[in-house]
Protein backbone atom coordinates (compact mmCIF):
# COMPACT_ATOMS: atom_id res chain seq x y z
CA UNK A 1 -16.89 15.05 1.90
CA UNK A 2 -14.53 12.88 3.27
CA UNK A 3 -10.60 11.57 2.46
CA UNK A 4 -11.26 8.82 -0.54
CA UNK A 5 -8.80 5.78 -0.86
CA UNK A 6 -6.80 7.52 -3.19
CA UNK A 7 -6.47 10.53 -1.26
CA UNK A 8 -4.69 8.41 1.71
CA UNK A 9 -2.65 6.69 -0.94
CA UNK A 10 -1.58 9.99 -2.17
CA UNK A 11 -1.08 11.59 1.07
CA UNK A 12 1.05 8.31 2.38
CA UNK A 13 3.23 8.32 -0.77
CA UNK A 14 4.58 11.89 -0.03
CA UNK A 15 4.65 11.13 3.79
CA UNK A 16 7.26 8.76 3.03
CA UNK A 17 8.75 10.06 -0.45
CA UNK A 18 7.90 6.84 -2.16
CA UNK A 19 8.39 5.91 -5.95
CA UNK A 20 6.24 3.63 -8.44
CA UNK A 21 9.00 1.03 -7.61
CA UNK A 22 8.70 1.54 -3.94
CA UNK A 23 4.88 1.23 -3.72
CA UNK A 24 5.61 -2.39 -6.03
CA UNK A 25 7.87 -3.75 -3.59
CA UNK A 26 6.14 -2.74 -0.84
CA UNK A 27 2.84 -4.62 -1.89
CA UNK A 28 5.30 -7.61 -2.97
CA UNK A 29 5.75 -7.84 0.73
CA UNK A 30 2.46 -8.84 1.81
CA UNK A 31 1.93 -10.98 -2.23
CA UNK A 32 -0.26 -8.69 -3.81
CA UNK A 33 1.08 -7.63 -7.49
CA UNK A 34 0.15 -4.68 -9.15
CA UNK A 35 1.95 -3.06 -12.35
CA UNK A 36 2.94 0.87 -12.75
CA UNK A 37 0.50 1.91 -14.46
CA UNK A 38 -2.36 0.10 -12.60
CA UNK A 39 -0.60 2.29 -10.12
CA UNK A 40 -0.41 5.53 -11.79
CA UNK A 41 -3.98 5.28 -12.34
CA UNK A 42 -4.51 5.71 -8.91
CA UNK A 43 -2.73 8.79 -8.46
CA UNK A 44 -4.37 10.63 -11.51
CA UNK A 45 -6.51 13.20 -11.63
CA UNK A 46 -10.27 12.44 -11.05
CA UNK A 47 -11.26 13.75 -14.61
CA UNK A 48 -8.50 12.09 -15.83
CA UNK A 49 -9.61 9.52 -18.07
CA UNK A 50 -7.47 6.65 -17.45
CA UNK A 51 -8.27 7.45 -13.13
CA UNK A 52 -9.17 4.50 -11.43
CA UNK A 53 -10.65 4.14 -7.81
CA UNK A 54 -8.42 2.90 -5.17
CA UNK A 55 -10.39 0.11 -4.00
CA UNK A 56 -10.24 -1.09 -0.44
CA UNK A 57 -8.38 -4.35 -0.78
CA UNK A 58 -5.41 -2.26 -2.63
CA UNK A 59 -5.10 0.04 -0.06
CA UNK A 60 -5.55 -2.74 3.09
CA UNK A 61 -2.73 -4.60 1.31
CA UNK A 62 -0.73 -1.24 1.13
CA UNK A 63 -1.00 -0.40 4.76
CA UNK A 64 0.11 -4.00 5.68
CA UNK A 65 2.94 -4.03 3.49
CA UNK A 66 4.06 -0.49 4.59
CA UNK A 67 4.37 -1.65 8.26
CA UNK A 68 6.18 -4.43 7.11
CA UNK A 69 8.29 -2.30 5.21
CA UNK A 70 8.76 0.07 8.31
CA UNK A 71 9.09 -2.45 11.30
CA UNK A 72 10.05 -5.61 9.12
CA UNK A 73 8.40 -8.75 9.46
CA UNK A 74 6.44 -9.93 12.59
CA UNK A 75 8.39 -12.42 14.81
CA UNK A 76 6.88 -15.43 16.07
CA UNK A 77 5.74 -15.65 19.27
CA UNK A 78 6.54 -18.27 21.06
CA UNK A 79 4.78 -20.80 23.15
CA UNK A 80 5.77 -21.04 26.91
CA UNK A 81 6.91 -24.13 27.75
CA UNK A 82 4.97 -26.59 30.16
CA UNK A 83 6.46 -27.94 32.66
């Protein structure tokens, strides 16, 4: 059996020591609001009975927002000029 969603999330929130507040801001960055305990859910226990699945649009927005986070935001490229 493979890594699930919520094993990345877990494994990328210890990578880079982040808190509940972290993981909100970071997912501010790319507009996607979540609350603390939507996000503790993820990072219960499967038995647990308030788990939830990490679904794939939570942890795409993550990612994003992380290398925002890490790099900062993308510049513009600009257009060359025509002569």
């Amino acid at each position: 059996m493979g890594l699930t969603n919520n094993d990345i999330f877990k494994k990328l929130r210890v990578a880079h020591k982040l808190r509940d507040d972290d993981i909100v801001a970071i997912l501010k960055l790319v507009d996607f609001r979540i609350s603390k305990s939507e996000l503790g859910a993820f990072f219960r226990h499967e038995k647990h009975p308030k788990f939830m699945e990490c679904g794939d649009q939570v942890l795409r927005n993550f990612l994003n927002g992380l290398v925002i986070h890490l790099r900062g935001p993308m510049e513009k490229k600009q257009r060359p000029k025509s002569e």
